[in-house]
C-alpha atoms as a PDB file:
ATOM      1  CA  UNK A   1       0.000   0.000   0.000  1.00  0.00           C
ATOM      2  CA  UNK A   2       2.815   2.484   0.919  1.00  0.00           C
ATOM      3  CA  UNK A   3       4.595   1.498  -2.487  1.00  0.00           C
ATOM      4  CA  UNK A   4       1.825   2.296  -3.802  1.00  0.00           C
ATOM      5  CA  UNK A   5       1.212   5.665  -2.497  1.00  0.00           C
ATOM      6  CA  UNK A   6       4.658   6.354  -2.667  1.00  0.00           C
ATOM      7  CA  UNK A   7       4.957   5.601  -6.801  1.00  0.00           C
ATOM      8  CA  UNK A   8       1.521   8.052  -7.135  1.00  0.00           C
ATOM      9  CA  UNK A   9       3.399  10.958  -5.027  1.00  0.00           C
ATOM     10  CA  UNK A  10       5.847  10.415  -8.091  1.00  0.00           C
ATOM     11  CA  UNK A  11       4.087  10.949 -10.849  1.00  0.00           C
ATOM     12  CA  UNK A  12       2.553  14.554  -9.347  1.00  0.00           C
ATOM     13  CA  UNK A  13       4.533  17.826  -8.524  1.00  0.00           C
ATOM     14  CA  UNK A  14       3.326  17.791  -5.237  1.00  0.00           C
ATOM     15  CA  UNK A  15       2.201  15.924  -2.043  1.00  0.00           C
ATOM     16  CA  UNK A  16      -0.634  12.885  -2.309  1.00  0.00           C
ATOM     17  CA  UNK A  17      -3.818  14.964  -2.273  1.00  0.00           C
ATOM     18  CA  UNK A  18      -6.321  12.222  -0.317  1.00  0.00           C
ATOM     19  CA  UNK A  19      -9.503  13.823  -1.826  1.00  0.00           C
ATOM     20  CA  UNK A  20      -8.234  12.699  -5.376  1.00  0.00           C
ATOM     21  CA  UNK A  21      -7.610   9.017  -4.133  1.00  0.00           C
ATOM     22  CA  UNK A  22     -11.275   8.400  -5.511  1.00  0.00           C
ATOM     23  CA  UNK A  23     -12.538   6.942  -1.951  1.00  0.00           C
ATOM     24  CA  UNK A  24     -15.939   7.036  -0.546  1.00  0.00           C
ATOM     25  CA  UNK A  25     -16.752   6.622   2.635  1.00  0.00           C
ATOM     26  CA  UNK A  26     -19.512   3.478   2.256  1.00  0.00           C
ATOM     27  CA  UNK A  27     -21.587   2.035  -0.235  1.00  0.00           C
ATOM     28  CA  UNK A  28     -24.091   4.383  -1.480  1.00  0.00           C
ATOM     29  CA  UNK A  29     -27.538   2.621  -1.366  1.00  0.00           C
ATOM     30  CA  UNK A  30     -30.078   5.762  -2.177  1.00  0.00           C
ATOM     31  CA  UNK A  31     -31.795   5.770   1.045  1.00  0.00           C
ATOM     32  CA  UNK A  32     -28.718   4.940   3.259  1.00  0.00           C
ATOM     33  CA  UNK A  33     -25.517   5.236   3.269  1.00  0.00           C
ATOM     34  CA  UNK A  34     -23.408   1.891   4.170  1.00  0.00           C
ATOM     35  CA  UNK A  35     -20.286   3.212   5.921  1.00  0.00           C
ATOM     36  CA  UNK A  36     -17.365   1.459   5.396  1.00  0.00           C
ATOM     37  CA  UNK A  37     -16.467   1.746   8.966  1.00  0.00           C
ATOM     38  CA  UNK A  38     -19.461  -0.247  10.413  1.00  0.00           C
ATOM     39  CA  UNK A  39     -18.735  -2.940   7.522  1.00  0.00           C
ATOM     40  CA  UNK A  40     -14.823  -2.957   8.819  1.00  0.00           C
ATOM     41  CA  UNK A  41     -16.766  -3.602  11.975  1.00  0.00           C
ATOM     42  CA  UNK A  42     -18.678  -6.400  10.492  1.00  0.00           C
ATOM     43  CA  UNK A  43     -16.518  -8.220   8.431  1.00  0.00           C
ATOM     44  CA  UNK A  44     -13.573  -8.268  11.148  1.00  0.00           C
ATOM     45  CA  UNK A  45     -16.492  -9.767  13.855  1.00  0.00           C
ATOM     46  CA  UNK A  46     -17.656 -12.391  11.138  1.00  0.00           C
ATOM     47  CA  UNK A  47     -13.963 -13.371  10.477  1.00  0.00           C
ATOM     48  CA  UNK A  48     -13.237 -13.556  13.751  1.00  0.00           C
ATOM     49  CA  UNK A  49     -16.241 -15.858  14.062  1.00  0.00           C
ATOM     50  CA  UNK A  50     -15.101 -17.881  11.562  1.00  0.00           C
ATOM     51  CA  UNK A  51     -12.028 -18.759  11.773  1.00  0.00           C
ATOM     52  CA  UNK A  52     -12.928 -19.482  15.638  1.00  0.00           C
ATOM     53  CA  UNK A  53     -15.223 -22.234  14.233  1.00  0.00           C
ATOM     54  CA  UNK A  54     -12.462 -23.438  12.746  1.00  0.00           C
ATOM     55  CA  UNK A  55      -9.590 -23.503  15.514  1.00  0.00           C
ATOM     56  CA  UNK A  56     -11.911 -25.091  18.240  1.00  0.00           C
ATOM     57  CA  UNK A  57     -12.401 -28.751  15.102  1.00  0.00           C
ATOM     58  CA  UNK A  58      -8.264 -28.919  15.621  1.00  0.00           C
ATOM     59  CA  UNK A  59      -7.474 -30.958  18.983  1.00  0.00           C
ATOM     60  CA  UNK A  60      -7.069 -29.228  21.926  1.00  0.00           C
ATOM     61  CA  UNK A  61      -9.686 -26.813  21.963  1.00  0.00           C
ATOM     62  CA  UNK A  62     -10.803 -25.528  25.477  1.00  0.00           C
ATOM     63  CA  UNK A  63     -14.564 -25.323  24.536  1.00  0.00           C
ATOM     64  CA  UNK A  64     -16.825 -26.376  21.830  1.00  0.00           C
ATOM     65  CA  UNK A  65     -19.475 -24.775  19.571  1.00  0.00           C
ATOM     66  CA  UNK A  66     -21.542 -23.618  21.607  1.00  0.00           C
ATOM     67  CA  UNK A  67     -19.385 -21.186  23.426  1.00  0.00           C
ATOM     68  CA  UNK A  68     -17.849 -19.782  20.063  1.00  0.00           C
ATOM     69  CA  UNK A  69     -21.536 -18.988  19.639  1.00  0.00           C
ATOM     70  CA  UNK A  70     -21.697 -17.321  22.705  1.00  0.00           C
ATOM     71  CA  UNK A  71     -18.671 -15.270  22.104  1.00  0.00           C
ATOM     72  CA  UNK A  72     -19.826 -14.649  19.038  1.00  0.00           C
ATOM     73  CA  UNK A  73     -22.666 -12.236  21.031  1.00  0.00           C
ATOM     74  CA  UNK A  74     -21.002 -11.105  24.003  1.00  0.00           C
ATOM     75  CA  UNK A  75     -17.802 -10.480  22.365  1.00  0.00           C
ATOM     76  CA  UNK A  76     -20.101  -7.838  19.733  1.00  0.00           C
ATOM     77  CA  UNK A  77     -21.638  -6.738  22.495  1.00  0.00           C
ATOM     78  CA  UNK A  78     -18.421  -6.189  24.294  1.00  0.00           C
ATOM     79  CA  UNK A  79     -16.530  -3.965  21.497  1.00  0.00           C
ATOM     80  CA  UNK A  80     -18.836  -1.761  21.063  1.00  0.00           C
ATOM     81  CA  UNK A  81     -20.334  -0.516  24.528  1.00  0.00           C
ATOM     82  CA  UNK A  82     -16.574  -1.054  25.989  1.00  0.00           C
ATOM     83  CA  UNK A  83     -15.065   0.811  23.075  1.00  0.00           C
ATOM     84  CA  UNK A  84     -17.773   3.789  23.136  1.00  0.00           C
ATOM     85  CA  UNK A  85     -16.964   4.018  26.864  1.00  0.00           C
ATOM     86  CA  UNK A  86     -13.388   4.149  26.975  1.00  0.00           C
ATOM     87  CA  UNK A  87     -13.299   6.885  24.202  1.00  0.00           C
ATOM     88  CA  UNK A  88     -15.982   8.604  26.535  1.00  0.00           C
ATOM     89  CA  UNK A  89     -13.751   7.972  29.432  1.00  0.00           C
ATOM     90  CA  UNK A  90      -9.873   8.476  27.986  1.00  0.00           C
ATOM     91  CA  UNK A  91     -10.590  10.827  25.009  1.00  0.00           C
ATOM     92  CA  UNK A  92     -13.851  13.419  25.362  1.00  0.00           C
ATOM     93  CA  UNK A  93     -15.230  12.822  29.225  1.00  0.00           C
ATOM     94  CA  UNK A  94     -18.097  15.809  27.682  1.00  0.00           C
ATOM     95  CA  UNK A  95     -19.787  12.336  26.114  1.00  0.00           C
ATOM     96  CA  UNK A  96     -20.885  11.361  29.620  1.00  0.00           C
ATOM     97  CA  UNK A  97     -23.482  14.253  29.440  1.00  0.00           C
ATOM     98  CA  UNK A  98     -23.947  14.396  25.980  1.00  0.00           C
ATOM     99  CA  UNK A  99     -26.777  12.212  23.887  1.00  0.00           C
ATOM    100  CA  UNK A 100     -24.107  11.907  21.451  1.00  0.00           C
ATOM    101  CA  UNK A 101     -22.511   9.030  23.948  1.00  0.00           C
ATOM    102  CA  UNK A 102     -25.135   6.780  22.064  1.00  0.00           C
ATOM    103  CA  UNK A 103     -24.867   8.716  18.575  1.00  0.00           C
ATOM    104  CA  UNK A 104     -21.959   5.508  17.300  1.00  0.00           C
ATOM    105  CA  UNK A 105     -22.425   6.559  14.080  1.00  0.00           C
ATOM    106  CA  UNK A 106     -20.634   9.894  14.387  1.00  0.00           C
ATOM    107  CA  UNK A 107     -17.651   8.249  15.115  1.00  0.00           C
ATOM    108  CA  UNK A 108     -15.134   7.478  18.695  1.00  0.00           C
ATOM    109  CA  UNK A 109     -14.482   4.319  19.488  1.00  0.00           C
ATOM    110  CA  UNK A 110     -10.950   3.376  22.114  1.00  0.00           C
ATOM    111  CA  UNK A 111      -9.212   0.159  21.511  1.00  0.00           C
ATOM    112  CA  UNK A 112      -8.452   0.011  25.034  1.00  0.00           C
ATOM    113  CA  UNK A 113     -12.208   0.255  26.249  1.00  0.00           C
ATOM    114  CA  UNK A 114     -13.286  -2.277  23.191  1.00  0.00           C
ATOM    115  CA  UNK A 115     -10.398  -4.634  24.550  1.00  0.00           C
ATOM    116  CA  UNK A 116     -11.835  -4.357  28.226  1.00  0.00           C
ATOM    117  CA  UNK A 117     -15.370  -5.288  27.117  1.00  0.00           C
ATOM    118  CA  UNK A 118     -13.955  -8.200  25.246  1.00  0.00           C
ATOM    119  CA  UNK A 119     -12.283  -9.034  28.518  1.00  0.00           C
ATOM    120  CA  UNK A 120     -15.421  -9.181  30.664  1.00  0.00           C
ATOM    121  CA  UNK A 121     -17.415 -10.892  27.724  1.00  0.00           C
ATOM    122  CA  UNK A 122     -14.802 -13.777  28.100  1.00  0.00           C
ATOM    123  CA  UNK A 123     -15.062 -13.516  31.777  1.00  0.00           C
ATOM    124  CA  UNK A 124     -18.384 -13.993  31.599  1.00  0.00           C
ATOM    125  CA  UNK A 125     -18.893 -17.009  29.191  1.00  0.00           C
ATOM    126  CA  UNK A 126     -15.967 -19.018  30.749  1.00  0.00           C
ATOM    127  CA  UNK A 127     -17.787 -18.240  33.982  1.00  0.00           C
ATOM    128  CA  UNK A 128     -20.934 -19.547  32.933  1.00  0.00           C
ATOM    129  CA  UNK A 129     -19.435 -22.793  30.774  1.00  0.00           C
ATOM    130  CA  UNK A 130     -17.000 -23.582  33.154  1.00  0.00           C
ATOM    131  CA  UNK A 131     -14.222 -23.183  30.638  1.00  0.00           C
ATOM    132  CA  UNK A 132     -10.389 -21.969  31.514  1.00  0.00           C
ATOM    133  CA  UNK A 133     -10.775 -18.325  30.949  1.00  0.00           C
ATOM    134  CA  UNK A 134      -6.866 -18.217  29.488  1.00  0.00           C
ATOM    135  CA  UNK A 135      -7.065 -20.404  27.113  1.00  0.00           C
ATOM    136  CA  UNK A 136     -10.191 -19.257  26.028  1.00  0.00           C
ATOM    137  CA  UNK A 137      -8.696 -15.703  25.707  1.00  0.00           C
ATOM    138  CA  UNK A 138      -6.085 -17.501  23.722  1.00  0.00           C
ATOM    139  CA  UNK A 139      -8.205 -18.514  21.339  1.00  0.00           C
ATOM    140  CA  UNK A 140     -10.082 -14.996  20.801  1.00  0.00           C
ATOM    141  CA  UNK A 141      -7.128 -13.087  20.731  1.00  0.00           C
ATOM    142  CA  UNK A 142      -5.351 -15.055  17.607  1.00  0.00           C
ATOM    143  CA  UNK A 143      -8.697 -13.391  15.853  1.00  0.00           C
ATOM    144  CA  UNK A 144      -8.498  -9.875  17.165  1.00  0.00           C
ATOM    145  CA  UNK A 145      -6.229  -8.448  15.137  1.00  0.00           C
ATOM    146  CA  UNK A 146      -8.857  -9.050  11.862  1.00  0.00           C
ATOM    147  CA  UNK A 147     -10.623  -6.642  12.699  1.00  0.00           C
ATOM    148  CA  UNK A 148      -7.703  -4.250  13.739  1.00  0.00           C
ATOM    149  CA  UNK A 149      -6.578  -4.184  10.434  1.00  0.00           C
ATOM    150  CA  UNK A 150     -10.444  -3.736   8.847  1.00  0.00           C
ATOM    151  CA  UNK A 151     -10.916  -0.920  10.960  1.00  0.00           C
ATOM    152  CA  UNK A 152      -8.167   0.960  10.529  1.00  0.00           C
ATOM    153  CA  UNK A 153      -8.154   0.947   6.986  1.00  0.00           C
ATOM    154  CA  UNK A 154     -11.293   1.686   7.237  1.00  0.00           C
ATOM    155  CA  UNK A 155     -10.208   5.162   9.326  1.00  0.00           C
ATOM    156  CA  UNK A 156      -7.773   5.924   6.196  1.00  0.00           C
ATOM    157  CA  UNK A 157     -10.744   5.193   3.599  1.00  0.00           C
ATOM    158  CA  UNK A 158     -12.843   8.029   6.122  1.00  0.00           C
ATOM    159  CA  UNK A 159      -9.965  10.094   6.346  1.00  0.00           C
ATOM    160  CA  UNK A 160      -9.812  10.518   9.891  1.00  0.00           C
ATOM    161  CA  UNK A 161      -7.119   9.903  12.778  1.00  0.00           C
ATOM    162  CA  UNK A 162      -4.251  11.183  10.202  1.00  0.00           C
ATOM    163  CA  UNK A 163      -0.936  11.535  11.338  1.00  0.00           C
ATOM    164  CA  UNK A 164       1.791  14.010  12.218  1.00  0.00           C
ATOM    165  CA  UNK A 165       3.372  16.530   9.189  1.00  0.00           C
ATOM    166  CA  UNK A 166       6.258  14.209   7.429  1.00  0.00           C
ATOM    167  CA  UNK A 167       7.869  14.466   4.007  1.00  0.00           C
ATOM    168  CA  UNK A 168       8.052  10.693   3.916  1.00  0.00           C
ATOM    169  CA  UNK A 169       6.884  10.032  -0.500  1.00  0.00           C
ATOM    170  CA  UNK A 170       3.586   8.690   0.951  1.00  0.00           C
ATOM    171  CA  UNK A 171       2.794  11.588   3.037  1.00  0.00           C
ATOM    172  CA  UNK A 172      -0.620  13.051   1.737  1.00  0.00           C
ATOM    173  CA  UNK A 173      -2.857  16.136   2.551  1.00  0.00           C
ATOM    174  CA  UNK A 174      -5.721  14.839   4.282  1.00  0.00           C
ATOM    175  CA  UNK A 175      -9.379  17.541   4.226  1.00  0.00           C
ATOM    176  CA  UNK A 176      -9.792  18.878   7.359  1.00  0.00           C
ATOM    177  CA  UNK A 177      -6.095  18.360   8.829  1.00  0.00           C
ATOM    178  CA  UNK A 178      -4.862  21.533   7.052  1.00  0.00           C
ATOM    179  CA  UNK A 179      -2.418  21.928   4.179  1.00  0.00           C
ATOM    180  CA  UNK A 180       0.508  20.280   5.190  1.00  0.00           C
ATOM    181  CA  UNK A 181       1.068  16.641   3.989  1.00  0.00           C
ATOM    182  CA  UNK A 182       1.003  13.827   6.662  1.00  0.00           C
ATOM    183  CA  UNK A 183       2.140  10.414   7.667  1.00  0.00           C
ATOM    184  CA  UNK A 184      -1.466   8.573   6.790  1.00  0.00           C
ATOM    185  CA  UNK A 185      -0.781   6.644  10.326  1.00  0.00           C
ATOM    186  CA  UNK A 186      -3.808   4.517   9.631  1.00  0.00           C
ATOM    187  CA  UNK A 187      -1.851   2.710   7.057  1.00  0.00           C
ATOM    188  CA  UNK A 188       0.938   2.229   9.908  1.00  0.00           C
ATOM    189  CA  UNK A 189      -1.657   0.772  12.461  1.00  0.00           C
ATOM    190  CA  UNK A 190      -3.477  -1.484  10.043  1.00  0.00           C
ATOM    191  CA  UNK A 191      -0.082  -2.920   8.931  1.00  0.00           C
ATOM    192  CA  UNK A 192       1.512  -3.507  12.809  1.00  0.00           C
ATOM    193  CA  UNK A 193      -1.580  -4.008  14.986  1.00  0.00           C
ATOM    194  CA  UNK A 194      -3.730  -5.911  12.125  1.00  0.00           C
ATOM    195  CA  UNK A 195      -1.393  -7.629   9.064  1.00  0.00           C
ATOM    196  CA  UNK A 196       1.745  -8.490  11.072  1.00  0.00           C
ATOM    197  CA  UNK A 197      -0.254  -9.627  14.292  1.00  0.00           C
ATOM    198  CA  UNK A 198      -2.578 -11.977  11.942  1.00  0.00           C
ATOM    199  CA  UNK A 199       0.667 -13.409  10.668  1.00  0.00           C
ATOM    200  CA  UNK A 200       2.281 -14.194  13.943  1.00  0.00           C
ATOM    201  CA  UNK A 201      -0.475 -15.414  15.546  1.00  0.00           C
ATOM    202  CA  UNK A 202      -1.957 -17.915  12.830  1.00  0.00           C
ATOM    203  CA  UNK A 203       1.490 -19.024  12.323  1.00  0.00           C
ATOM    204  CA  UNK A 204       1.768 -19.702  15.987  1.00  0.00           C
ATOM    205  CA  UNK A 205      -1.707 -21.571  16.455  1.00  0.00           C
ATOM    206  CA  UNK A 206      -1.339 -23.717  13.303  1.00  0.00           C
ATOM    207  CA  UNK A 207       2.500 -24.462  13.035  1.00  0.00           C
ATOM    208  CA  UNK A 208       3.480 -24.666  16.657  1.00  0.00           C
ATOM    209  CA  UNK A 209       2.355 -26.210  19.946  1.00  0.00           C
ATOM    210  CA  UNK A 210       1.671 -22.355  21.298  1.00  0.00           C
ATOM    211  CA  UNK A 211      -2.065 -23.365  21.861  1.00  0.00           C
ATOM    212  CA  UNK A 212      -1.025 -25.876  24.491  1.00  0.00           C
ATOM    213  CA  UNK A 213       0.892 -23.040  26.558  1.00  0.00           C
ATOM    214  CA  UNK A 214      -2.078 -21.228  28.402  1.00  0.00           C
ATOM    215  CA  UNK A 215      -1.797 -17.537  27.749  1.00  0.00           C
ATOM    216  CA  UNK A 216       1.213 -17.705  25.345  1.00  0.00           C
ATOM    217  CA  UNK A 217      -1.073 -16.362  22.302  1.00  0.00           C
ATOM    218  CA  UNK A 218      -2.644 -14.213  24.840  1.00  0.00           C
ATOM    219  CA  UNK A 219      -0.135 -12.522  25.862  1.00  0.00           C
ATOM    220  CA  UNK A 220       2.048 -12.287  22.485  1.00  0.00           C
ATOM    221  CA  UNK A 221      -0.925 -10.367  21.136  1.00  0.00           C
ATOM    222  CA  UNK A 222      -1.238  -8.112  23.675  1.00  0.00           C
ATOM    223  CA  UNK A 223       2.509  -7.281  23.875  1.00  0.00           C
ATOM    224  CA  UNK A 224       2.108  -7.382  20.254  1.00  0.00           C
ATOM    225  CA  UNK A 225      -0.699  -5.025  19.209  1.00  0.00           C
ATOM    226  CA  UNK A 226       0.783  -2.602  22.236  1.00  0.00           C
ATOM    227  CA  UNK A 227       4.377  -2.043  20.544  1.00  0.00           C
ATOM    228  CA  UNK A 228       2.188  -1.602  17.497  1.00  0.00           C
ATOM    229  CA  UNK A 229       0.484   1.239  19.083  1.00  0.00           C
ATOM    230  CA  UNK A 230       2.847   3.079  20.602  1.00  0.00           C
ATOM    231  CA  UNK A 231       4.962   2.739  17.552  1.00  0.00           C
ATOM    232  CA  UNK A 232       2.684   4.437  15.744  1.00  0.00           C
ATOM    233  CA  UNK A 233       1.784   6.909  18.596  1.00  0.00           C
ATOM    234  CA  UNK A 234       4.922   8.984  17.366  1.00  0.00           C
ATOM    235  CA  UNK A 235       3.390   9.390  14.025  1.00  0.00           C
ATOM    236  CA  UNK A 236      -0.492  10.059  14.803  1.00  0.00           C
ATOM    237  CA  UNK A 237      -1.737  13.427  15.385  1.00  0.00           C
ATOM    238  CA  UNK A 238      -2.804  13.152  18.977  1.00  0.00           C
ATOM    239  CA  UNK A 239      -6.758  14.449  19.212  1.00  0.00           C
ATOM    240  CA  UNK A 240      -7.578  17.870  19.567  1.00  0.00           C
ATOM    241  CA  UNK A 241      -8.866  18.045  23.050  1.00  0.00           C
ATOM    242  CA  UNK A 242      -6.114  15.917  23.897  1.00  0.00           C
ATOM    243  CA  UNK A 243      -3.066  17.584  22.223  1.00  0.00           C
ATOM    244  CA  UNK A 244      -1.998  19.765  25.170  1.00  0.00           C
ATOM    245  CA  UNK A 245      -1.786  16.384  27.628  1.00  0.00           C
ATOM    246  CA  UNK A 246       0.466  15.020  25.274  1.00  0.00           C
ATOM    247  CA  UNK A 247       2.559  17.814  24.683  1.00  0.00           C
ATOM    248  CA  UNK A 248       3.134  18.643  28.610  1.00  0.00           C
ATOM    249  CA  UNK A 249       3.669  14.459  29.645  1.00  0.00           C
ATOM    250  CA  UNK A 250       6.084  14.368  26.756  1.00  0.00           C
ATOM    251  CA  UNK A 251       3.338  11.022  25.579  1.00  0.00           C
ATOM    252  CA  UNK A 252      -0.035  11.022  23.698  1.00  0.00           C
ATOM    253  CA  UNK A 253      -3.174   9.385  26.089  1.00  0.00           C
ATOM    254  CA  UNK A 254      -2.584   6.181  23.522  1.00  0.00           C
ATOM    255  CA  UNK A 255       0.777   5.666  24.472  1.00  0.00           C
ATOM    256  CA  UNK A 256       0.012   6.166  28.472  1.00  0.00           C
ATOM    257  CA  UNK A 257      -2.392   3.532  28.342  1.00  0.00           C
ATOM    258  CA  UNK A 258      -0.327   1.292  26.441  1.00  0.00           C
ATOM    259  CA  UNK A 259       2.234   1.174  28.604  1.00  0.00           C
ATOM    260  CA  UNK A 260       0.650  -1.531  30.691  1.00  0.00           C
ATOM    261  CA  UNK A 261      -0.207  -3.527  28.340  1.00  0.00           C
ATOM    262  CA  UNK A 262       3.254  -3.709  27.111  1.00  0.00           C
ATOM    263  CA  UNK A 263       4.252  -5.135  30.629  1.00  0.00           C
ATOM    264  CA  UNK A 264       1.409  -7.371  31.073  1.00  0.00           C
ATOM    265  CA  UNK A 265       1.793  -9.165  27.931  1.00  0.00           C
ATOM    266  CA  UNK A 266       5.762  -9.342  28.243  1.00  0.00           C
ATOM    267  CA  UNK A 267       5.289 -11.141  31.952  1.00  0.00           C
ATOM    268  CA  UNK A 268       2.089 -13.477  30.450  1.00  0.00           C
ATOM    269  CA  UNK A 269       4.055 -14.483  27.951  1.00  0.00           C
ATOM    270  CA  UNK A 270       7.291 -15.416  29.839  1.00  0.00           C
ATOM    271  CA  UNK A 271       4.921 -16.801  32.474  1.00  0.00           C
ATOM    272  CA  UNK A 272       3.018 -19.094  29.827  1.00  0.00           C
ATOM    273  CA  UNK A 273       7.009 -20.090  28.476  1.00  0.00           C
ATOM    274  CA  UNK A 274       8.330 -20.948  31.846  1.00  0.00           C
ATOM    275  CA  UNK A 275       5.471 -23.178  32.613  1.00  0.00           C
ATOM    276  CA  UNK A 276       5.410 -26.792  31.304  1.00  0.00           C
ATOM    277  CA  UNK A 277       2.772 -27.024  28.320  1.00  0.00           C
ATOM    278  CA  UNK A 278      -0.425 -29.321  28.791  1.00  0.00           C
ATOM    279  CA  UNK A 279      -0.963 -32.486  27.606  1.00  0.00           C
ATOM    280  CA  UNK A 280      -1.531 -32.251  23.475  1.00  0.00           C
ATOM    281  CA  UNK A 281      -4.333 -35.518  24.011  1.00  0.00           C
ATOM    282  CA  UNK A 282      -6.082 -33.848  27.268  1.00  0.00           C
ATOM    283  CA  UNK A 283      -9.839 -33.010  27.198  1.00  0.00           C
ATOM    284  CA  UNK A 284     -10.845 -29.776  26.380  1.00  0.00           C
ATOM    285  CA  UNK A 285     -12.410 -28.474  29.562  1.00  0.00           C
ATOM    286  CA  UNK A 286     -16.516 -27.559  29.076  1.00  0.00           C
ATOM    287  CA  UNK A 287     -16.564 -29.209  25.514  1.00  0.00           C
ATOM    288  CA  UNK A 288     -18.524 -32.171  25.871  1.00  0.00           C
END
């Protein structure tokens, strides 16, 4: 994608002009508009779905059909009231007396709250089907980063959360973001938290033993799709209302709150390492 931008910055005089890129932001159906960002949404949860189907038919699976189903629900459910919240909570606190906390179609959701609500939807189902809550975690997080990648190119096809002023080839004037050209960060995200995550992780379900280390894939993705962020926290125009925060802490909100997660994937993943791996023939707990 960046080769791609960076060959069509060659053939103007000036900077990548994102208005003449030729994108729309959804599927124009006369009476409605189909953003793409709800179908980034979509297609990332039906994925996820999926290719969950699919991992719990290989041997070792902590829970059967059922529960994917479940997931399936609560998980939704999950990523969208947590992620509304935390952007309510981290990035514009006036949402908490504002209508416009249940306007989702006008944009703002936080991967951190959306990761939170996943957490307690896994919570919950393992609760109530008896099933080992980390290994069930390991199983949703190897499909997470589907819908990481979806959604943010889906920001760059809105042409929203661009990046910092750069004269990298790629760097394009985005509407609303002034004229200077910028890093389109979205690009940067989908390719570190989404691509190279869904690469890692499949390779480490379906060519290695990972699945039988509880909280290995667990905790690779979220040391993972945390590095990713705050990576690409040095290139992303921090929001508006939060620009002077990161400009006195010396850190945008993003990379505050990834911090942690940094840590706590590091130490579940050398915990998950250090501990012997189950037994590859040994039931898979709440499946029968």
């Amino acid at each position: 994608m960046l080769s791609l931008l960076a060959a069509a910055a060659a053939d103007t005089s000036g900077p990548i002009q994102w208005a003449e890129l030729g994108l729309t932001p959804g599927i124009d159906l006369g009476f409605f508009t189909l953003r793409w960002y709800s179908l980034a949404y979509l297609a990332g949860i039906v994925l996820g779905y999926w290719h969950l189907s699919r991992m719990i038919k290989a041997p070792g699976a902590p829970m059967a059909q059922r529960h994917a189903d479940d997931l399936f629900f609560y998980c939704t459910l999950g990523i969208i009231i947590g992620g509304r919240l935390g952007y309510a909570t981290f990035y514009d606190p006036s949402l908490w007396t504002s209508l416009q906390l249940f306007q989702l179609w006008t944009g703002g959701m936080s991967f951190h709250g959306g990761l939170a609500g996943v957490l307690v939807a896994i919570a919950f189902v393992s609760w109530r089907g008896g099933l080992p809550f980390l290994r069930v975690a390991d199983y949703i997080a190897v499909n997470v980063p589907f819908g990481m990648m979806f959604g943010r190119l889906a920001n760059f096809v809105n042409g929203e959360l661009w990046g910092r002023p750069g004269d990298v080839p790629w760097a394009m004037v985005f509407p609303g973001a002034g004229p200077l050209a910028r890093h389109p960060s979205q690009l940067y995200e989908a390719a570190l938290e989404g691509a190279l995550l869904v690469v890692v992780l499949l390779y480490l379900f379906w060519k290695t033993r990972a699945r039988y280390r509880p909280g290995l894939l667990v905790g690779v993705f979220t040391a993972g799709i945390a590095l990713g962020r705050f990576t690409v926290e040095f290139f992303r125009e921090p929001d508006a209302q939060l620009a002077e925060f990161a400009a006195n802490t010396g850190l945008s909100m993003g990379q505050w709150l990834t911090i942690p997660l940094i840590v706590l994937g590091v130490a579940v993943t050398v915990r998950a390492l250090a501990r012997p791996p189950l037994a590859s023939g040994a039931p898979a707990a709440g499946a029968a």
